[in-house]
C-alpha atoms as a PDB file:
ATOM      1  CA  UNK A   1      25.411 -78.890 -41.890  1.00  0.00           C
ATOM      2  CA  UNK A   2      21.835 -79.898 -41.340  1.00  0.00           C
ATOM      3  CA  UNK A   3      19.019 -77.340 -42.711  1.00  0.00           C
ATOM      4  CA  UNK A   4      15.312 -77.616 -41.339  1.00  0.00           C
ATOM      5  CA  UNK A   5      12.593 -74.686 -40.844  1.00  0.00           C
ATOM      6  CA  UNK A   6      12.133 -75.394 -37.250  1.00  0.00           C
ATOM      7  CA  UNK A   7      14.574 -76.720 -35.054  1.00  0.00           C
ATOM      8  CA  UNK A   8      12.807 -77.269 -31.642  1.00  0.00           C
ATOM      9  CA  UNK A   9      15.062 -76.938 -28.900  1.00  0.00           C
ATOM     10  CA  UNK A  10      14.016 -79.810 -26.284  1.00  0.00           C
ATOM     11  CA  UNK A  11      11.360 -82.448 -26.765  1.00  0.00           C
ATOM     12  CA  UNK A  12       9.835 -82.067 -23.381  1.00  0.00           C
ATOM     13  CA  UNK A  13       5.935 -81.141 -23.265  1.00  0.00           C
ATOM     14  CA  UNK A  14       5.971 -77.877 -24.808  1.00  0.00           C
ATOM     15  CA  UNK A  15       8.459 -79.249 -27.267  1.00  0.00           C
ATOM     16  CA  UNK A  16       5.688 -82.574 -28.430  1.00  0.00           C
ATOM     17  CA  UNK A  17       3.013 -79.612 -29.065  1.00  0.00           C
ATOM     18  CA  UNK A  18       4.957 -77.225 -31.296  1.00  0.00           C
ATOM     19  CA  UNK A  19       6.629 -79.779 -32.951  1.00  0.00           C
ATOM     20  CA  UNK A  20       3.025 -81.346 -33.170  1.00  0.00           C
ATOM     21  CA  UNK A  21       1.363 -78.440 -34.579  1.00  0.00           C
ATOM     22  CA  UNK A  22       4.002 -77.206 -36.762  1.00  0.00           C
ATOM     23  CA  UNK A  23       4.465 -80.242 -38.719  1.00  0.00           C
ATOM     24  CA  UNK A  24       0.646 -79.783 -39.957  1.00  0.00           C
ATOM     25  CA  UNK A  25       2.129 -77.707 -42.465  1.00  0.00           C
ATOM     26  CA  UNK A  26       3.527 -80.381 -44.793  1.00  0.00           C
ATOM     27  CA  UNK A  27       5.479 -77.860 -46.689  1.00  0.00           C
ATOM     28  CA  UNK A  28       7.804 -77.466 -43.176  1.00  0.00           C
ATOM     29  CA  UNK A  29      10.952 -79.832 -41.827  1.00  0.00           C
ATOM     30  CA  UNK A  30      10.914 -80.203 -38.495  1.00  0.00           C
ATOM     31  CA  UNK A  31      13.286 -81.102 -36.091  1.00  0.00           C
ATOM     32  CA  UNK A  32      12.595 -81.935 -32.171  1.00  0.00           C
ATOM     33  CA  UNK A  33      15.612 -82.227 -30.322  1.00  0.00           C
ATOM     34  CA  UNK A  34      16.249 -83.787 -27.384  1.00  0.00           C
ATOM     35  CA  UNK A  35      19.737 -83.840 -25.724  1.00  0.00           C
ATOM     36  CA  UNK A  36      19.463 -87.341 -23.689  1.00  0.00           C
ATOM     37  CA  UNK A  37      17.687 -88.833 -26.220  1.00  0.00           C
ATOM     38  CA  UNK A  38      15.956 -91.700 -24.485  1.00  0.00           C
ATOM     39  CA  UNK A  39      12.495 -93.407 -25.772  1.00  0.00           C
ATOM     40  CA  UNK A  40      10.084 -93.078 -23.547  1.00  0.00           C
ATOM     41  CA  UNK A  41       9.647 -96.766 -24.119  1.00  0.00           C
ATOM     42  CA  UNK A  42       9.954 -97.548 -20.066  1.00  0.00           C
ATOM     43  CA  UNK A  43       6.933 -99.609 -18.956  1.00  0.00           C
ATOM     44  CA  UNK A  44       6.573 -97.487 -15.645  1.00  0.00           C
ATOM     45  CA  UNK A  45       6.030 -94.153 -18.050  1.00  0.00           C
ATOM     46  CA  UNK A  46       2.906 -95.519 -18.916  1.00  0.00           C
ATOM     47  CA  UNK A  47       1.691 -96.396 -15.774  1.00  0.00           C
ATOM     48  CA  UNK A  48       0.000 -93.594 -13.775  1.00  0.00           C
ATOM     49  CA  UNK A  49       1.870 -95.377 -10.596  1.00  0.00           C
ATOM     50  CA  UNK A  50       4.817 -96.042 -12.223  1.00  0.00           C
ATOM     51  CA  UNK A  51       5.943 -92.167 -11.293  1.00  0.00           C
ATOM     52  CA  UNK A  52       6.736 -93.929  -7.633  1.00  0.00           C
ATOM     53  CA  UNK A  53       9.165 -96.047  -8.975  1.00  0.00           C
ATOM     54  CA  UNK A  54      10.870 -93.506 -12.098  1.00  0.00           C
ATOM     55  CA  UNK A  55      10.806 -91.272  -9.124  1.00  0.00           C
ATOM     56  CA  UNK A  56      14.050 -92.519  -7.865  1.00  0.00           C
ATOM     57  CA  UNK A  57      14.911 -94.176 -11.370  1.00  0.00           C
ATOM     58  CA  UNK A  58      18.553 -92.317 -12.340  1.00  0.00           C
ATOM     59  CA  UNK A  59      17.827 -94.403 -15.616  1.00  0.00           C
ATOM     60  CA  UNK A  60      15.153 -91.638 -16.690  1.00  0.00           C
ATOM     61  CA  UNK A  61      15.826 -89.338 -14.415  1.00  0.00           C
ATOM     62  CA  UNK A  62      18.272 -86.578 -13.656  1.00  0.00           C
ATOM     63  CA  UNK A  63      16.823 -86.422  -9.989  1.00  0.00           C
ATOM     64  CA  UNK A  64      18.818 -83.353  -9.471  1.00  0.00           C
ATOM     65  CA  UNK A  65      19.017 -82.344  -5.661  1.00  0.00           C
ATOM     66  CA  UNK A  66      17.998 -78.424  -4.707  1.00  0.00           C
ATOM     67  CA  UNK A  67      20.490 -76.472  -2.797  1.00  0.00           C
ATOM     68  CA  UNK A  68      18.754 -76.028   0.823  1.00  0.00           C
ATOM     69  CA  UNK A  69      17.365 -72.386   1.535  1.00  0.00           C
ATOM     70  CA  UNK A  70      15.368 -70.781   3.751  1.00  0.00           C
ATOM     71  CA  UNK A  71      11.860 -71.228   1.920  1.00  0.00           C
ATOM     72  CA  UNK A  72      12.488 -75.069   2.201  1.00  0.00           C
ATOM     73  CA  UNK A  73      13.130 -74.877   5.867  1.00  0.00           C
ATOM     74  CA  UNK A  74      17.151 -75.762   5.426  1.00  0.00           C
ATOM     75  CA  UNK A  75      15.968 -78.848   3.113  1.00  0.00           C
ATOM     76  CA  UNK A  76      17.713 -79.973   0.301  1.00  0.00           C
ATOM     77  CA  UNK A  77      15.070 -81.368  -1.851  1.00  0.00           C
ATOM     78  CA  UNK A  78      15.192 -83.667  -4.918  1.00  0.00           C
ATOM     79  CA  UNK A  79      13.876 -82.145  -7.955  1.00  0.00           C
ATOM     80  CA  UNK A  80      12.768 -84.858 -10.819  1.00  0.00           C
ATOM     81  CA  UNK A  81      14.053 -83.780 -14.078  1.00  0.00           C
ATOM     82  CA  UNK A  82      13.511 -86.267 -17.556  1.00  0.00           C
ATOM     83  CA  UNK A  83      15.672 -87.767 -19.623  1.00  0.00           C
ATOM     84  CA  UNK A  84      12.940 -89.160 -21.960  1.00  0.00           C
ATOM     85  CA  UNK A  85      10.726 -87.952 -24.666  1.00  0.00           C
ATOM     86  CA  UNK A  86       8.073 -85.998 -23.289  1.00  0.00           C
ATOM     87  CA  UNK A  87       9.669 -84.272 -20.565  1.00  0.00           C
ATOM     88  CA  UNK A  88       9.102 -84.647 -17.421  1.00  0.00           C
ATOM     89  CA  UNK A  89       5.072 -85.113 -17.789  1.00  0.00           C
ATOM     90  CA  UNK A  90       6.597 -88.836 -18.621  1.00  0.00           C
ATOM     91  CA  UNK A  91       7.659 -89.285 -15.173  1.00  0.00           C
ATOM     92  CA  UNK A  92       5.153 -87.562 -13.086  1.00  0.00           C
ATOM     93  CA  UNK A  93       1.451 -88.921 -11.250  1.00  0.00           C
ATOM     94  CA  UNK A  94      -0.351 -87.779 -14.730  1.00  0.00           C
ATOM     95  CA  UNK A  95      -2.003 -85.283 -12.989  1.00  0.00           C
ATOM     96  CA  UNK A  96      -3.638 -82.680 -14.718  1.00  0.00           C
ATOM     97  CA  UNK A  97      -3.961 -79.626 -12.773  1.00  0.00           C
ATOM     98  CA  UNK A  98      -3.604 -76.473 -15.099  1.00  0.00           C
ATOM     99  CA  UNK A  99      -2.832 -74.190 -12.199  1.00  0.00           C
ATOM    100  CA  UNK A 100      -4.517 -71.139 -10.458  1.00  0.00           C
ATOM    101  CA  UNK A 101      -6.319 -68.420 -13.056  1.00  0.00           C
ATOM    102  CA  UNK A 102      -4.984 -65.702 -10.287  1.00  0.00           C
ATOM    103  CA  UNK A 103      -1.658 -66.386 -11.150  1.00  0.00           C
ATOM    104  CA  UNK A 104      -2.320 -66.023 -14.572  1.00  0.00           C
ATOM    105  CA  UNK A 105      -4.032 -62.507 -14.693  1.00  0.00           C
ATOM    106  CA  UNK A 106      -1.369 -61.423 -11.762  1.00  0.00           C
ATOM    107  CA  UNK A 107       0.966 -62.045 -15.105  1.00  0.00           C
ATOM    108  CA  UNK A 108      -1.085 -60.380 -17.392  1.00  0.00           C
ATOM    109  CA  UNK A 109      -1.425 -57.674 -14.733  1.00  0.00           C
ATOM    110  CA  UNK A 110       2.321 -57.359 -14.420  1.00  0.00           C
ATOM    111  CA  UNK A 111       2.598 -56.378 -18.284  1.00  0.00           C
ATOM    112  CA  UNK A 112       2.921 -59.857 -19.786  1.00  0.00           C
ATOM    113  CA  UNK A 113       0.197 -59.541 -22.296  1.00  0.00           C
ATOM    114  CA  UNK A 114      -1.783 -62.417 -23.718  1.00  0.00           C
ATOM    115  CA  UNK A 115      -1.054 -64.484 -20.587  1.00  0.00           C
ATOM    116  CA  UNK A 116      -4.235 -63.368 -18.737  1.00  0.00           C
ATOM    117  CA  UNK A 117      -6.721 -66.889 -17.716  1.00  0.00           C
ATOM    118  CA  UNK A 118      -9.151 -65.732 -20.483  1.00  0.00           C
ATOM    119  CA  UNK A 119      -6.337 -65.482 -22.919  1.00  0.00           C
ATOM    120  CA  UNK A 120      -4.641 -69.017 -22.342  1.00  0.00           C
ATOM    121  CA  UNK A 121      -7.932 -70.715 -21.498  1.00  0.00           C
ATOM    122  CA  UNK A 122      -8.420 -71.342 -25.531  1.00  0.00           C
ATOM    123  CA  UNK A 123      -5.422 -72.978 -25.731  1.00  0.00           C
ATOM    124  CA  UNK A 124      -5.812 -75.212 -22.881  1.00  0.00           C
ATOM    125  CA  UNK A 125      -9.137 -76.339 -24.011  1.00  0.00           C
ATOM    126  CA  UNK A 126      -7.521 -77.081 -28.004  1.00  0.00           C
ATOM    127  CA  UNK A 127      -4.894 -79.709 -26.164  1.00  0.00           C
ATOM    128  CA  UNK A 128      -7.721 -81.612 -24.110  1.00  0.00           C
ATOM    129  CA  UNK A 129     -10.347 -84.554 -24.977  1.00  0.00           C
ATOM    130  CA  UNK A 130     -11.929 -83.782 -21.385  1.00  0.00           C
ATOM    131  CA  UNK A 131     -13.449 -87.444 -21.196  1.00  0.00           C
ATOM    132  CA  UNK A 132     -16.615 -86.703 -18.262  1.00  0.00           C
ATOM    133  CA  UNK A 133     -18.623 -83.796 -16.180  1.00  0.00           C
ATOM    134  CA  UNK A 134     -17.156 -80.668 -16.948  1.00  0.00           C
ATOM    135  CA  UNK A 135     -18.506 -76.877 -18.809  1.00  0.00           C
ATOM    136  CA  UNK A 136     -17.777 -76.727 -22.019  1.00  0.00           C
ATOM    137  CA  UNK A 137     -17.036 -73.011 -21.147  1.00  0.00           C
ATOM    138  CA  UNK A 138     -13.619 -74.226 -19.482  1.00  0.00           C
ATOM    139  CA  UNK A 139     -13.300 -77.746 -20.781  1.00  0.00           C
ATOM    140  CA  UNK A 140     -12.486 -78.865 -24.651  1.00  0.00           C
ATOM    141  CA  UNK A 141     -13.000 -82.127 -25.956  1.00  0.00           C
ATOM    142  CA  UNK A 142     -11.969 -82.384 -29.087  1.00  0.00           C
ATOM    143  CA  UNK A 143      -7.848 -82.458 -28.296  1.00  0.00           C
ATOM    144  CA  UNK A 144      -5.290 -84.922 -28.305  1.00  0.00           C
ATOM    145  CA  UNK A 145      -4.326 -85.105 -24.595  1.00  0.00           C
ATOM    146  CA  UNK A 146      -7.248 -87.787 -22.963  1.00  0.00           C
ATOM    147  CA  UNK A 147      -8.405 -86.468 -19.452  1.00  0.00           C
ATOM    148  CA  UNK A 148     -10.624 -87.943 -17.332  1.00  0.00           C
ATOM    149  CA  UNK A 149     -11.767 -88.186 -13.422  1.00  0.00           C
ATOM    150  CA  UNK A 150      -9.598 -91.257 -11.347  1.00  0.00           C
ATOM    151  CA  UNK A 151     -12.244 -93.676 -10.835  1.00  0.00           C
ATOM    152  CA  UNK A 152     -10.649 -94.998  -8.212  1.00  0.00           C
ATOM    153  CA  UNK A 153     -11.515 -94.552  -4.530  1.00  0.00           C
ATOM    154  CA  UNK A 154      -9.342 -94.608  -1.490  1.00  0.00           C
ATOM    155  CA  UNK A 155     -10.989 -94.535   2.148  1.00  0.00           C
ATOM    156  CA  UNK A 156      -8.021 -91.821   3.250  1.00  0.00           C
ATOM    157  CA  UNK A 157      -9.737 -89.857  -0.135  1.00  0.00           C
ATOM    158  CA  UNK A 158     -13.165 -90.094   1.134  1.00  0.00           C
ATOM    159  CA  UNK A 159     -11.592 -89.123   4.774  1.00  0.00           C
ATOM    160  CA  UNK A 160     -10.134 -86.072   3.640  1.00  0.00           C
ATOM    161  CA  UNK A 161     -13.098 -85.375   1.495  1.00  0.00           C
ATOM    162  CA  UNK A 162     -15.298 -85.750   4.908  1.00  0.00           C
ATOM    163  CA  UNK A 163     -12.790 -83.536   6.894  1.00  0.00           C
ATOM    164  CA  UNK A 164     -12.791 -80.478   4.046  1.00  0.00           C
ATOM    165  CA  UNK A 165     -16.549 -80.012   4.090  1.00  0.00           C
ATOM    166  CA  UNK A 166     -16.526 -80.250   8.180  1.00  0.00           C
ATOM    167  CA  UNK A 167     -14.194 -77.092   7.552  1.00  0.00           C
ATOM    168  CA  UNK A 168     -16.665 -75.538   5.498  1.00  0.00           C
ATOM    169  CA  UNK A 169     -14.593 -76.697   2.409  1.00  0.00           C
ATOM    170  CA  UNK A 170     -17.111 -77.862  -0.094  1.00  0.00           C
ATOM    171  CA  UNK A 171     -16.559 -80.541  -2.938  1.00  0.00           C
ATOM    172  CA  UNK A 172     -15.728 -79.704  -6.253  1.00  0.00           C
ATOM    173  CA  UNK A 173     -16.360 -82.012  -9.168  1.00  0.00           C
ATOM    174  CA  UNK A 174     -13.730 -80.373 -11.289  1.00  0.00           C
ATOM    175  CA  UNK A 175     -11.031 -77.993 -10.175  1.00  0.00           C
ATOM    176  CA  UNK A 176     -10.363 -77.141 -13.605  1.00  0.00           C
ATOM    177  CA  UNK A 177     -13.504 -75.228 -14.590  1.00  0.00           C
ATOM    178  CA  UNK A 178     -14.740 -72.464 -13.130  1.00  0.00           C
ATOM    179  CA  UNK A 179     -13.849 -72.891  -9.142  1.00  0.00           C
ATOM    180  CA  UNK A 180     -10.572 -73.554  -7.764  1.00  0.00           C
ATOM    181  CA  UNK A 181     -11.215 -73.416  -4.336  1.00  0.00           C
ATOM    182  CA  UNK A 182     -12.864 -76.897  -3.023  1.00  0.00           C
ATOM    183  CA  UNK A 183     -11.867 -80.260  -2.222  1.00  0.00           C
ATOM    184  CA  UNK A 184     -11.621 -82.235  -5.612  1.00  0.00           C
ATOM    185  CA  UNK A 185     -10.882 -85.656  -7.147  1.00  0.00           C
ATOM    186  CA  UNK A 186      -7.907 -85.295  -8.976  1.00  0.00           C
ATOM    187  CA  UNK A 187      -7.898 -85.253 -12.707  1.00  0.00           C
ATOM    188  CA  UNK A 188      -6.031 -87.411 -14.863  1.00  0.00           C
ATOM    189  CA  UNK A 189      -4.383 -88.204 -17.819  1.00  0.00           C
ATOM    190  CA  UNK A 190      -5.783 -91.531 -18.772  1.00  0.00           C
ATOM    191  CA  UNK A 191      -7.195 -93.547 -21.751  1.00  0.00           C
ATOM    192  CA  UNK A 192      -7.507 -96.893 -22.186  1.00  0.00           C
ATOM    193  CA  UNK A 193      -4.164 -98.524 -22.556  1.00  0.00           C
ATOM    194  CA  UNK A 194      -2.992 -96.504 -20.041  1.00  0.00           C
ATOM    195  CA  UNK A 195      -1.524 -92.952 -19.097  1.00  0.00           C
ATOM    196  CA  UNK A 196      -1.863 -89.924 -21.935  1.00  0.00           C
ATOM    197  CA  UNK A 197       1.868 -87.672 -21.670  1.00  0.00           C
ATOM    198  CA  UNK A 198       2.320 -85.288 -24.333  1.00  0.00           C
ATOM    199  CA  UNK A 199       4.833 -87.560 -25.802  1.00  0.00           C
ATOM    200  CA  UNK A 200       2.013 -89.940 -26.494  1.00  0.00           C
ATOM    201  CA  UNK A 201      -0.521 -87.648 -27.673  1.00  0.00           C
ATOM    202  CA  UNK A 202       1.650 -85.475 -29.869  1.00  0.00           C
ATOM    203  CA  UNK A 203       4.958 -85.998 -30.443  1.00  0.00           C
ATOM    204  CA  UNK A 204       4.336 -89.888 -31.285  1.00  0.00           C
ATOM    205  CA  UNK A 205       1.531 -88.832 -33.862  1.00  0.00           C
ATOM    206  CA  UNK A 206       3.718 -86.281 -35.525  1.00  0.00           C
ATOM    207  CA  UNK A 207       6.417 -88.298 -35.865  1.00  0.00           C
ATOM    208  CA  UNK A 208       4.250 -90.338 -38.762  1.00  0.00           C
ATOM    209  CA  UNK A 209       4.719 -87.355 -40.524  1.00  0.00           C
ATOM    210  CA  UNK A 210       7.809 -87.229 -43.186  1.00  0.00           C
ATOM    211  CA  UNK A 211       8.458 -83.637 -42.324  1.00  0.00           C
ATOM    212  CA  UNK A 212       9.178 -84.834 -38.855  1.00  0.00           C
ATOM    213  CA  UNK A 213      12.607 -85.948 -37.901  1.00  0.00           C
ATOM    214  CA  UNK A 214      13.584 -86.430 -34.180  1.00  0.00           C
ATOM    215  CA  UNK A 215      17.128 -86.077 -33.001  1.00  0.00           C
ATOM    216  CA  UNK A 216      18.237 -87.665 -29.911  1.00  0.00           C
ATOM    217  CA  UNK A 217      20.629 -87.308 -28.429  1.00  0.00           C
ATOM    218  CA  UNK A 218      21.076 -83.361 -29.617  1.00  0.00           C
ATOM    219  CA  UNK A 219      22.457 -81.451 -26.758  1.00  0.00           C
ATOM    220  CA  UNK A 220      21.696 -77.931 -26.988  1.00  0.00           C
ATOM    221  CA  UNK A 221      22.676 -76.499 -24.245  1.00  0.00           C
ATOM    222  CA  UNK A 222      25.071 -73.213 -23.377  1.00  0.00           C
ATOM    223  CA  UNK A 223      28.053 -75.292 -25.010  1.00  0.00           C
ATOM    224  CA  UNK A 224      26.518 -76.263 -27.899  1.00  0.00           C
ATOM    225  CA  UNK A 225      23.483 -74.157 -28.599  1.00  0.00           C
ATOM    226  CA  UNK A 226      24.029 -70.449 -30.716  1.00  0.00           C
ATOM    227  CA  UNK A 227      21.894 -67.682 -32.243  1.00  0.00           C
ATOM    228  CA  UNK A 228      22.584 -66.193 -35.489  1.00  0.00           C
ATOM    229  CA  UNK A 229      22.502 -62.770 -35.588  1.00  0.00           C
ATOM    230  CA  UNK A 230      20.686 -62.101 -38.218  1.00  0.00           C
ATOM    231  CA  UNK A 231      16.614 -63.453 -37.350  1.00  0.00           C
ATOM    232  CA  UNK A 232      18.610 -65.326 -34.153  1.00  0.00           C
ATOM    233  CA  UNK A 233      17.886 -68.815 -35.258  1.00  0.00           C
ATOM    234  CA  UNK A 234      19.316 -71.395 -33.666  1.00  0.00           C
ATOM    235  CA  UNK A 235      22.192 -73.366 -34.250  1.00  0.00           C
ATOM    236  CA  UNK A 236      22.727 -76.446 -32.456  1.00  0.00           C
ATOM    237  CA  UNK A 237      24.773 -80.118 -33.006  1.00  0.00           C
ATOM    238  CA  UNK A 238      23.145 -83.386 -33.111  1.00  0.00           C
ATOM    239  CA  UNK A 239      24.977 -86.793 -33.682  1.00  0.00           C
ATOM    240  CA  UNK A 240      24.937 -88.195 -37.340  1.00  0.00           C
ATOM    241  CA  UNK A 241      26.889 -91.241 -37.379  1.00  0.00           C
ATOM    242  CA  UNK A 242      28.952 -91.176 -34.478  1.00  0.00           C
ATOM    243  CA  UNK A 243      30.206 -87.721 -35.980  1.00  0.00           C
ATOM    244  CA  UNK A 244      28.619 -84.316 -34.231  1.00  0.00           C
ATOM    245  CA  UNK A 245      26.748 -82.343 -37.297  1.00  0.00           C
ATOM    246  CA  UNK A 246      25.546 -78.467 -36.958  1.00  0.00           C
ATOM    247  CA  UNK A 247      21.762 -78.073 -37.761  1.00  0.00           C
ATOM    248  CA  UNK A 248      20.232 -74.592 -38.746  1.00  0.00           C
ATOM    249  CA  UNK A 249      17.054 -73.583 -38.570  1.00  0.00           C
ATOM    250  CA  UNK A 250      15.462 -71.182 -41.570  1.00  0.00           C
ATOM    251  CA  UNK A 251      12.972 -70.132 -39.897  1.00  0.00           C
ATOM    252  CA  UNK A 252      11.748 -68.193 -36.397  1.00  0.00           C
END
């Protein structure tokens, strides 16, 4: 058996940050696990295009297909789903869009504590290097995850731009601060060699560390995943020379 402090079940986005920000303790071992276990080495996963091709790409992605229901209209839809590092932020448009602050205090509203817009809004501004226009009320830029405005400029863009503020829609320089509702240019993650994932901008890093160890493949799922009862920790398998090998985890 296989002892660490932290065993982080799944090495998707959320997965690169804790096991990012744990392993700053050097006193810690640290285990991301990730049950495909697939680099995200792919050329296309660094291209902010690429997500039209890994779309459809069975290689790096589960493309799982929704069962058809009445809020689709009787459609079965494809759902993307990773098998890389990272998650599926690897195979996406790079978007950054953290979502509507409504929803957020509707959450906090509903009980869940700590989850109100004011309350998160610290944390999302810790992850970002906000790289252009933007308050620094909203935006941070001193994080590891590079976001910027697309540069680029389509004439359908400029179209729909033109055709929001005949509506009465106005424009909105970034959707992200403090107004939602407008027509915006999408942000982005982007730096120079190409798209920022949260593979690249923290899992990557943290993996320089010696208290880091990834394990891929490491399926813990229903079958293979269990909770102590005492302090539920995890238990999980990972692969060790062809032979499957329980890890533990120490700590919660």
């Amino acid at each position: 058996m296989d002892t660490f402090d932290y065993v982080i079940v799944g090495a998707g986005s959320a997965g690169c940050v804790l096991t990012n920000r744990l392993s700053e303790d050097a006193g810690t071992s640290n285990l991301p696990c990730s049950k495909p276990g697939l680099r995200d080495w792919h050329p296309y996963i660094h291209l902010p295009a690429g997500f039209i091709k890994t779309f459809h790409m069975k290689s790096v992605n589960w493309a799982y297909q929704q069962e058809p229901g009445p809020w689709t209209g009787g459609r079965s839809i494809m759902r993307r789903v990773e098998k890389t590092l990272g998650g599926s932020s690897s195979i996406n448009g790079h978007i950054y869009n953290r979502g509507q602050r409504q929803d957020f205090d509707t959450w906090a509203q509903l009980g869940n504590r700590g989850w109100g817009y004011p309350d998160v809004l610290p944390y999302f501004k810790r992850l970002e290097r906000r790289i252009g226009e933007g308050e620094d009320t909203y935006r941070g830029r001193d994080g590891s995850l590079t976001v910027t405005t697309m540069e680029w400029r389509d004439s359908a863009l400029r179209g729909v731009h033109a055709g929001a503020m005949s509506l009465g829609i106005p424009r909105n320089p970034d959707y992200n601060g403090a107004i939602r509702k407008a027509s915006p240019t999408p942000s982005a993650r982007l730096k120079t060699a190409g798209a920022s994932a949260p593979a690249t901008a923290f899992l990557h890093p943290a993996r320089k560390r010696p208290n880091v160890h990834v394990a891929h493949p490491c399926p813990c799922d229903r079958d293979h995943l269990r909770w102590q009862p005492r302090g539920r920790r995890p238990l999980c398998q990972r692969r060790k020379g062809g032979q499957p090998v329980e890890v533990r985890a120490t700590r919660k």
